[in-house]
Protein backbone atom coordinates (compact mmCIF):
# COMPACT_ATOMS: atom_id res chain seq x y z
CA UNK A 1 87.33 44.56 64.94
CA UNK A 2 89.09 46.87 63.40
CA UNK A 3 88.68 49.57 66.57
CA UNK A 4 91.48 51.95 65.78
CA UNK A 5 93.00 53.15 62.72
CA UNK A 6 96.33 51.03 61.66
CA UNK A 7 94.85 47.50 63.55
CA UNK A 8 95.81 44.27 62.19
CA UNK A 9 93.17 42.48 60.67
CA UNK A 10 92.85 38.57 61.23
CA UNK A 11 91.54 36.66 58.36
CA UNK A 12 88.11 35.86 60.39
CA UNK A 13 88.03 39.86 61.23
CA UNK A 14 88.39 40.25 57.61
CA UNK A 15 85.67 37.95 56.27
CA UNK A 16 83.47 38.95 58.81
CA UNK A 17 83.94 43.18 57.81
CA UNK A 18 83.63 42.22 53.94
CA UNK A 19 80.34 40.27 54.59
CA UNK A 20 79.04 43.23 56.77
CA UNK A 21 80.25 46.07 53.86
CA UNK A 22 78.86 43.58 51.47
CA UNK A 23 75.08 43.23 53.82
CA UNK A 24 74.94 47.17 54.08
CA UNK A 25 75.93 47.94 49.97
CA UNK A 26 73.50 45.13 48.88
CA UNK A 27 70.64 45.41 51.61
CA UNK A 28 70.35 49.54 51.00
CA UNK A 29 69.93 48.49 47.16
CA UNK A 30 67.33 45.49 47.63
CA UNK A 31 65.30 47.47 50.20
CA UNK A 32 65.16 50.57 47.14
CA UNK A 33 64.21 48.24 44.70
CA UNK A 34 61.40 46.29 47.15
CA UNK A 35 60.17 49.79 47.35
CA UNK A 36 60.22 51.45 44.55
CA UNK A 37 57.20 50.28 42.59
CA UNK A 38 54.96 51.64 45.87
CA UNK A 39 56.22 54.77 45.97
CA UNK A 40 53.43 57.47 45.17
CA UNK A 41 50.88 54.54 46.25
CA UNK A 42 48.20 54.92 48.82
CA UNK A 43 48.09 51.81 51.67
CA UNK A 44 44.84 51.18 49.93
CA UNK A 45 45.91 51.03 46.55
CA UNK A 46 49.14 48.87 47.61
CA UNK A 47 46.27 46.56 48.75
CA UNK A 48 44.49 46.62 45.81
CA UNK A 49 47.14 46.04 43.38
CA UNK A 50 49.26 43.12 45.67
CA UNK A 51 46.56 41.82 48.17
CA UNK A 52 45.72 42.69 51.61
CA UNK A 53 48.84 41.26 52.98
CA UNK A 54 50.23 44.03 50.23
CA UNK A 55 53.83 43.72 48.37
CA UNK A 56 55.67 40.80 49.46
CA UNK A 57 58.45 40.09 46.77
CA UNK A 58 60.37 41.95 44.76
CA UNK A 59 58.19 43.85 41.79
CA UNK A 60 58.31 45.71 38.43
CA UNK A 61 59.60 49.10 38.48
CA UNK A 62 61.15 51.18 35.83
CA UNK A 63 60.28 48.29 33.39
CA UNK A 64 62.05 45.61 35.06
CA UNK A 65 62.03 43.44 38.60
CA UNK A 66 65.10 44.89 41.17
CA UNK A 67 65.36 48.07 39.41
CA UNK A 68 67.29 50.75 42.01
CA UNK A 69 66.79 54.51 42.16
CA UNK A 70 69.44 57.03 42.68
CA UNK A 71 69.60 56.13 46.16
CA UNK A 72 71.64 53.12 45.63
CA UNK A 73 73.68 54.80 42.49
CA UNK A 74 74.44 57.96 45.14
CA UNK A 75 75.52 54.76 47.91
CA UNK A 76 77.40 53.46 45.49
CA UNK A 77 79.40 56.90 44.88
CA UNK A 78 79.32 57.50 48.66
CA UNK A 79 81.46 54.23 48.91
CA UNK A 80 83.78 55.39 46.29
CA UNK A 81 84.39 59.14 47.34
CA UNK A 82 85.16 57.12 50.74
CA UNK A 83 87.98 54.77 48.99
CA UNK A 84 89.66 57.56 46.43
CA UNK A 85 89.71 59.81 50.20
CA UNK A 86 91.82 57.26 51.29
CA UNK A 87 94.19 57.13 48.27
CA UNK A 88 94.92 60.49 48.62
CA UNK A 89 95.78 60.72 51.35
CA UNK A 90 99.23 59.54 50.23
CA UNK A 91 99.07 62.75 48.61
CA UNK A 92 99.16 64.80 52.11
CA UNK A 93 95.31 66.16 51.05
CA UNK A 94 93.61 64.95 53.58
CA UNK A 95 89.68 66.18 53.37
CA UNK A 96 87.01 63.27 52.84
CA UNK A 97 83.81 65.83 52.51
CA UNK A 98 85.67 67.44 49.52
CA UNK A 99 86.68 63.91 48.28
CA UNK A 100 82.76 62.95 48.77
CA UNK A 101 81.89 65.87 46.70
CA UNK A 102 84.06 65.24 43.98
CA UNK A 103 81.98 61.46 44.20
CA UNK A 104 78.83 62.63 43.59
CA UNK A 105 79.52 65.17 41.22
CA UNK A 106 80.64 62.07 39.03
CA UNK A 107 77.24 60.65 40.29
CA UNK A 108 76.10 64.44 38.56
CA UNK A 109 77.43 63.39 35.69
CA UNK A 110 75.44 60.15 35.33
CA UNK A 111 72.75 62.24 35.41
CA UNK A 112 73.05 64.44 32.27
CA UNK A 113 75.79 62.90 30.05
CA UNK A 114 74.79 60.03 27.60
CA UNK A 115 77.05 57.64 29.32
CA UNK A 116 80.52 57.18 29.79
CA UNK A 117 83.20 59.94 28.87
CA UNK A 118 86.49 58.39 28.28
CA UNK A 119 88.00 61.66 27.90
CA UNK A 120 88.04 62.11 31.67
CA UNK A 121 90.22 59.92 32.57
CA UNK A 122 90.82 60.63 36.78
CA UNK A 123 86.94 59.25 37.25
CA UNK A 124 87.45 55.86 38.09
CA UNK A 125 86.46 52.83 37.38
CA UNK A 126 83.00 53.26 38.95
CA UNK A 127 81.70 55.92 36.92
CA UNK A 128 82.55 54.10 33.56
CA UNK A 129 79.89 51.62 34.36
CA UNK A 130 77.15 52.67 31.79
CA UNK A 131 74.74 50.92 33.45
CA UNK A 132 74.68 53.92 35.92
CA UNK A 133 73.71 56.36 33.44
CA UNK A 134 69.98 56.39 33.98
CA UNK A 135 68.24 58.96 35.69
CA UNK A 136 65.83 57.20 38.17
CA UNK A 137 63.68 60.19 39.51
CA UNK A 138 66.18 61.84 41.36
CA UNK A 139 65.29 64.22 44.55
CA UNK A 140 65.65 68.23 43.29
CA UNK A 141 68.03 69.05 46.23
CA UNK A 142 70.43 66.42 45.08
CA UNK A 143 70.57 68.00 41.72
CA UNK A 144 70.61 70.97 42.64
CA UNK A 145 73.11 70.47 45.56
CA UNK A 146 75.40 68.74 43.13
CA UNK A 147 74.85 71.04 40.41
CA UNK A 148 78.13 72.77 40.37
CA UNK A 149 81.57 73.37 42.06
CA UNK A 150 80.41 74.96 45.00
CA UNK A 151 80.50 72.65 48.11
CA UNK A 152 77.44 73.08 50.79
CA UNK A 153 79.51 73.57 53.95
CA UNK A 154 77.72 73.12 57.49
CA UNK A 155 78.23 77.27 57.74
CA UNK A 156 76.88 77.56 54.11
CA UNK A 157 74.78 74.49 53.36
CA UNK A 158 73.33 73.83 50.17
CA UNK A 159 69.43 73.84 50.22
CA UNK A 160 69.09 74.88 54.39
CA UNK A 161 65.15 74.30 53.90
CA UNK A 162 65.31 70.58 53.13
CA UNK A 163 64.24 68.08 55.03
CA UNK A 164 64.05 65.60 52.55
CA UNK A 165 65.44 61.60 53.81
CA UNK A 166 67.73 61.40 50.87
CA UNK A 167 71.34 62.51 52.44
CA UNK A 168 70.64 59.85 55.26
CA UNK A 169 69.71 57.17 52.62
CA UNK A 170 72.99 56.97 50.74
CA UNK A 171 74.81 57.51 54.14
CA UNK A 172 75.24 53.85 55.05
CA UNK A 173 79.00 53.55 53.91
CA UNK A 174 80.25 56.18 56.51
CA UNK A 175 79.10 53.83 59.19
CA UNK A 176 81.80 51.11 58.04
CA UNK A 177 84.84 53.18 58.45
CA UNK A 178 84.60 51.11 61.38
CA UNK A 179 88.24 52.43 62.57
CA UNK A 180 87.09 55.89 62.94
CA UNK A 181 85.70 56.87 66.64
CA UNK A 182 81.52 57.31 66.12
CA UNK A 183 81.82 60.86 66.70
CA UNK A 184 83.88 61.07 63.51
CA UNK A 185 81.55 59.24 62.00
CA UNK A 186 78.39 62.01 62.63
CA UNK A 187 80.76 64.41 61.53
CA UNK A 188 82.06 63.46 58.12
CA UNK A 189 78.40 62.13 57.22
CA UNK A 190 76.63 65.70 58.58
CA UNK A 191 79.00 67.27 56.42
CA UNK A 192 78.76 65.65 53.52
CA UNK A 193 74.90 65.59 53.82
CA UNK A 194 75.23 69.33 54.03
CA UNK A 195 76.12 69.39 50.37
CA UNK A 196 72.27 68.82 49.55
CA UNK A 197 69.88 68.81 52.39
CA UNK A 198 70.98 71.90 54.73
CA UNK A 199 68.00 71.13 57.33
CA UNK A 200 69.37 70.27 60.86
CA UNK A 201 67.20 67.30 60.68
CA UNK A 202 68.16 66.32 57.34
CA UNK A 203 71.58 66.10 58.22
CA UNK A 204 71.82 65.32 61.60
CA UNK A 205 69.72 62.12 60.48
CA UNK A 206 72.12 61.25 58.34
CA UNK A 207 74.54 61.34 60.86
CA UNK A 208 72.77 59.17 62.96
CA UNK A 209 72.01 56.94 60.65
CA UNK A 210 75.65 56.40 60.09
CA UNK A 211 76.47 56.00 63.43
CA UNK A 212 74.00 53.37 64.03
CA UNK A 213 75.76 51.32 60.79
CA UNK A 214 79.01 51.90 62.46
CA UNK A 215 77.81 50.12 66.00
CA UNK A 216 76.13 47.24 63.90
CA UNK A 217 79.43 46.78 61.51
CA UNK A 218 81.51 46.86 64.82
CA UNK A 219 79.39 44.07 66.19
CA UNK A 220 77.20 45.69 68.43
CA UNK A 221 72.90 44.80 68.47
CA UNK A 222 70.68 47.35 66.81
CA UNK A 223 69.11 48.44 70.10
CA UNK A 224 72.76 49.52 71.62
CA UNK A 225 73.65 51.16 68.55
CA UNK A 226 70.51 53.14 67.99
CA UNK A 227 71.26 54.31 71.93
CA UNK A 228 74.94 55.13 70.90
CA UNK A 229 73.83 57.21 68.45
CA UNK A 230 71.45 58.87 70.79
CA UNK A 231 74.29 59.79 73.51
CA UNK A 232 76.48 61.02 70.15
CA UNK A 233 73.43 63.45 69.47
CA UNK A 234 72.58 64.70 73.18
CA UNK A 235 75.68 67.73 72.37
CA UNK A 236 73.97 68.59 68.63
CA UNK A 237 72.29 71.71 68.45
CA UNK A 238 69.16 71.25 66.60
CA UNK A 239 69.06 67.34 67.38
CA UNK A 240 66.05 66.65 69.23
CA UNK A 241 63.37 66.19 66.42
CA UNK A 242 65.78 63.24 65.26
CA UNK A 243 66.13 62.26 69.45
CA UNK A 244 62.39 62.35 69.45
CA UNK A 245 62.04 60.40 66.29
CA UNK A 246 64.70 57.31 67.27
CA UNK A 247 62.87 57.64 71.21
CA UNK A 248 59.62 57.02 69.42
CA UNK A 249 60.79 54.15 67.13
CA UNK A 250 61.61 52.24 70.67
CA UNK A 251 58.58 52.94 71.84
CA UNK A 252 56.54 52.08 69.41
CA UNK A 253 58.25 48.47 69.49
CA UNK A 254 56.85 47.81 72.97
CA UNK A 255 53.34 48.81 71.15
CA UNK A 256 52.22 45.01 70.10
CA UNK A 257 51.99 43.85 67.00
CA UNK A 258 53.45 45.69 63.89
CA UNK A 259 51.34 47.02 61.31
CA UNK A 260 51.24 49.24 58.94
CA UNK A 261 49.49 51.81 60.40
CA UNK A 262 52.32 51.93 63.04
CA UNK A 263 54.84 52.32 60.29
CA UNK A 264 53.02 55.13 58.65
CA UNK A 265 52.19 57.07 62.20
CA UNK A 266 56.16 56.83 62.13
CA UNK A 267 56.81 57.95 58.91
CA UNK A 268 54.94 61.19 59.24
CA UNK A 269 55.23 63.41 56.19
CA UNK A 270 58.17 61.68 55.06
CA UNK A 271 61.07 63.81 56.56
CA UNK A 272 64.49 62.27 57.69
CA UNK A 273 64.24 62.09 61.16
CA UNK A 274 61.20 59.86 60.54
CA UNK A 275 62.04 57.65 57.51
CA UNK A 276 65.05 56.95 59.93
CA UNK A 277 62.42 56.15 62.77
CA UNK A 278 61.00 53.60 60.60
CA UNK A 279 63.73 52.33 59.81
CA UNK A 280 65.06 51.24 63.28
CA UNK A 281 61.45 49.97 64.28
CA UNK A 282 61.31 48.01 61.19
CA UNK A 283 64.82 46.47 61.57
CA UNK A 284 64.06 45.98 65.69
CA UNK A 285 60.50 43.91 64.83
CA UNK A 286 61.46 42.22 61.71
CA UNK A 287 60.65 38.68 62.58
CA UNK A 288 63.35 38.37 59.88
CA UNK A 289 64.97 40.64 57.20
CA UNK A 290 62.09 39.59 54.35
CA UNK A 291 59.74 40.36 57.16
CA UNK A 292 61.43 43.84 58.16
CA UNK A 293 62.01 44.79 55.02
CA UNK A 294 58.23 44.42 53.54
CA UNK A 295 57.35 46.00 56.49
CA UNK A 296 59.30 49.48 55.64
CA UNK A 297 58.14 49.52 52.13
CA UNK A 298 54.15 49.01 52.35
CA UNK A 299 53.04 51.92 53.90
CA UNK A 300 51.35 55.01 51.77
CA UNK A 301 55.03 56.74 51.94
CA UNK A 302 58.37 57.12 50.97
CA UNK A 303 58.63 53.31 50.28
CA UNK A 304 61.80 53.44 48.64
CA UNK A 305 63.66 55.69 50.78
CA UNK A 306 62.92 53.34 53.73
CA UNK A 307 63.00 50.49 52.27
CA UNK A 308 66.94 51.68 51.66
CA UNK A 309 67.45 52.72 55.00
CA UNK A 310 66.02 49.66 56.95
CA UNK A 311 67.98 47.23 54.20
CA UNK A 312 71.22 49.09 55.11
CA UNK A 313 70.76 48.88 58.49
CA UNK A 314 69.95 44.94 58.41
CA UNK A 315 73.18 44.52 55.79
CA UNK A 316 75.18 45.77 58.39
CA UNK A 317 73.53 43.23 61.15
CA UNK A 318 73.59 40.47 59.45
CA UNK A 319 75.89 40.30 56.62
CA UNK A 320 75.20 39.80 52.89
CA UNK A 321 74.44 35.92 53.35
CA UNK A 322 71.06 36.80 55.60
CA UNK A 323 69.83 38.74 52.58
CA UNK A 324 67.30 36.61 50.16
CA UNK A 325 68.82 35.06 47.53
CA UNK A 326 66.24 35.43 45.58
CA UNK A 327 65.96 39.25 45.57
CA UNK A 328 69.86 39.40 45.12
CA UNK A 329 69.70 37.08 41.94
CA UNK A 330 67.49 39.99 40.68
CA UNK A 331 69.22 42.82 41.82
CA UNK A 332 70.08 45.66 38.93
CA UNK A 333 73.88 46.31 39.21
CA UNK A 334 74.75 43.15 41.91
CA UNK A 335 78.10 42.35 40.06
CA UNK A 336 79.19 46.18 40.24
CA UNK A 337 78.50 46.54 43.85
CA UNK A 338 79.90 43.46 45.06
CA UNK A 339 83.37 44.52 43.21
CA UNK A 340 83.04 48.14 44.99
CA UNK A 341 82.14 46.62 48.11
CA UNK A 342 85.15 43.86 48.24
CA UNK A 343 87.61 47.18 46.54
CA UNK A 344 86.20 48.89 49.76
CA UNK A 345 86.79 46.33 52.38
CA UNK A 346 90.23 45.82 50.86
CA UNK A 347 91.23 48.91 50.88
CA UNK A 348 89.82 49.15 54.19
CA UNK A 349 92.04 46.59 55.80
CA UNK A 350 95.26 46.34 53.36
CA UNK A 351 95.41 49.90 52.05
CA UNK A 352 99.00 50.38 52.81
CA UNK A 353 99.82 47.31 50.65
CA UNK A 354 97.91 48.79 47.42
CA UNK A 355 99.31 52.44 47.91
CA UNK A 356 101.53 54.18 49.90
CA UNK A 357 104.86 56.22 50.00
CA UNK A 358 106.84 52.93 49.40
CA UNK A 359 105.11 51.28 46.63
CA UNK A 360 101.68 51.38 44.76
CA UNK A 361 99.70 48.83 42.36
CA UNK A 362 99.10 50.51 39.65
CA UNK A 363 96.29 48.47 38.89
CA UNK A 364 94.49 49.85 42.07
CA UNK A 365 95.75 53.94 41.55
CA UNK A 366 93.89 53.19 37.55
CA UNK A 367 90.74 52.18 39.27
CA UNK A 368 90.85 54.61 42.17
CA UNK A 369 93.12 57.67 40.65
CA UNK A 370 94.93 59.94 43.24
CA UNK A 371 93.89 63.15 41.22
């Protein structure tokens, strides 16, 4: 579907793509709000405040049920650098990491300004939703990474100590620019990871991660992808923690029943490569995606973080209609990300009927400004 760049879409290939971008926006943001009220919580004291069996439905955090963190806002930009990269490329600028970056310094801007400024009038659509403009604990490195002009570059990344998860968690979208070859893919997602977690492992994670999305939005079962993304890494300098970390995830599948205690041997001390590891086992045993999901998130770790990674992962399997109703009626933000997500699948497979040398909606250039 999709396989090269310029393809015709059928109408099947189309409503198949937007249910996948749909699964992968919506599943990231239900799995960070499923994990968010554990976060800083031992196993034991998950236990003792939701029952042995531990959390098993969505819960309060930051004052309300289905609350997201700034993994999901960040997503959310990461989708939206990704569809203003394509709009100008009318323009002959053609560089997605420095469209990215101009994303998520409007996801910056959420961060410290009161809400909306209707001054600036080349942000978009996306970063007029007030609704965006609370600060929900986000990670130093991002702030710091996105803290001014400067772009972290792979030859000058920005923190080069940080192996923190949270590049690879809002890197789900890069996966469905499902006409790009994978090894595209890795690259644009490394780079723009770069921008705030300059650890090999931090990045290269994220580029895995992404090129596991990619195989599961093109169709393909988890376990192929997750070996895909393995043979894309093999010719990575500084790659085999996250090889090591994806090898042990299969493993640990063939290890009988899942448990917690397997997830948080996986999870380690909370670094990329391993929030990505439990991610993929968690997604691979999952007896379904309520099931895999819970799974990520009740462990004494970064519950949020993979929570967001396995939901993105199962989005992408499965498609938006797998995910729980129940959870989505909940969700903080739902009707915003299912306009970004259709905007994105759109522009995905009609972009040269919305913009283009010949003719242009205006409408669609308002929302997604070429400047």
């Amino acid at each position: 579907m999709g396989a090269t760049a310029g393809a015709v879409w059928g109408r099947a290939e189309q409503q198949d793509f937007r249910s996948r971008v749909r699964g992968t926006l919506l599943g990231t943001a239900v799995g960070d709000a499923l994990g968010t009220p554990l976060d800083g919580l031992t196993l034991a004291e998950i236990r003792q405040e939701y029952g042995a069996e531990g959390l098993n439905d969505l819960a309060v955090g930051r004052d309300r049920r289905g609350a997201v963190t700034h993994l999901t806002q960040l997503t959310l930009f990461t989708l939206d650098g990704l569809v203003r990269a394509q709009v100008r490329r009318d323009t002959g600028a053609w560089h997605p990491p420095t469209d990215l970056h101009r994303a998520y310094r409007r996801w910056a801007a959420t961060q410290s300004d009161w809400g909306p400024d209707e001054r600036r009038k080349d942000d978009g659509w996306l970063a007029r939703e007030e609704w965006l403009y609370a600060r929900r604990d986000p990670a130093r490195a991002c702030l710091t990474g996105f803290g001014d002009e400067t772009m972290g570059t792979l030859d000058a990344p920005k923190n080069p100590g940080e192996p923190g998860p949270e590049a690879a968690a809002r890197s789900a979208p890069f996966g469905l620019l499902v006409g790009w070859e994978p090894q595209l893919v890795l690259q644009l997602a490394v780079e723009c990871a770069a921008q705030t977690h300059g650890h090999p492992t931090a990045y290269l994670a994220a580029g895995a991660y992404a090129v596991i999305v990619h195989a599961l939005a093109r169709g393909e079962s988890l376990d192929s992808a997750v070996q895909r993304a393995l043979a894309i890494l093999a010719a990575r300098p500084g790659q085999e923690p996250v090889s090591d970390a994806l090898q042990h995830a299969l493993g640990a599948v063939r290890q009988g029943m899942p448990s917690p205690a397997r997830v948080e041997d996986l999870a380690g001390e909370g670094t990329a490569e391993r929030l990505l590891a439990v991610a993929v086992y968690c997604a691979l045993v999952g007896e379904d995606i309520r099931h895999g999901l819970c799974l990520a998130v009740n462990h004494g770790g970064r519950s949020a973080v993979a929570g967001a990674l396995t939901g993105g992962l199962l989005g992408a399997l499965h498609g938006e209609t797998a995910l729980p109703p129940a959870w989505l009626a909940e969700l903080e933000g739902r009707p915003t990300m299912l306009v970004l997500a259709d905007d994105f699948a759109m522009e995905m497979t009609q972009g040269p009927a919305l913009h283009g040398p010949g003719a242009s909606s205006p409408g669609w250039l308002a929302r997604y400004p070429r400047a």
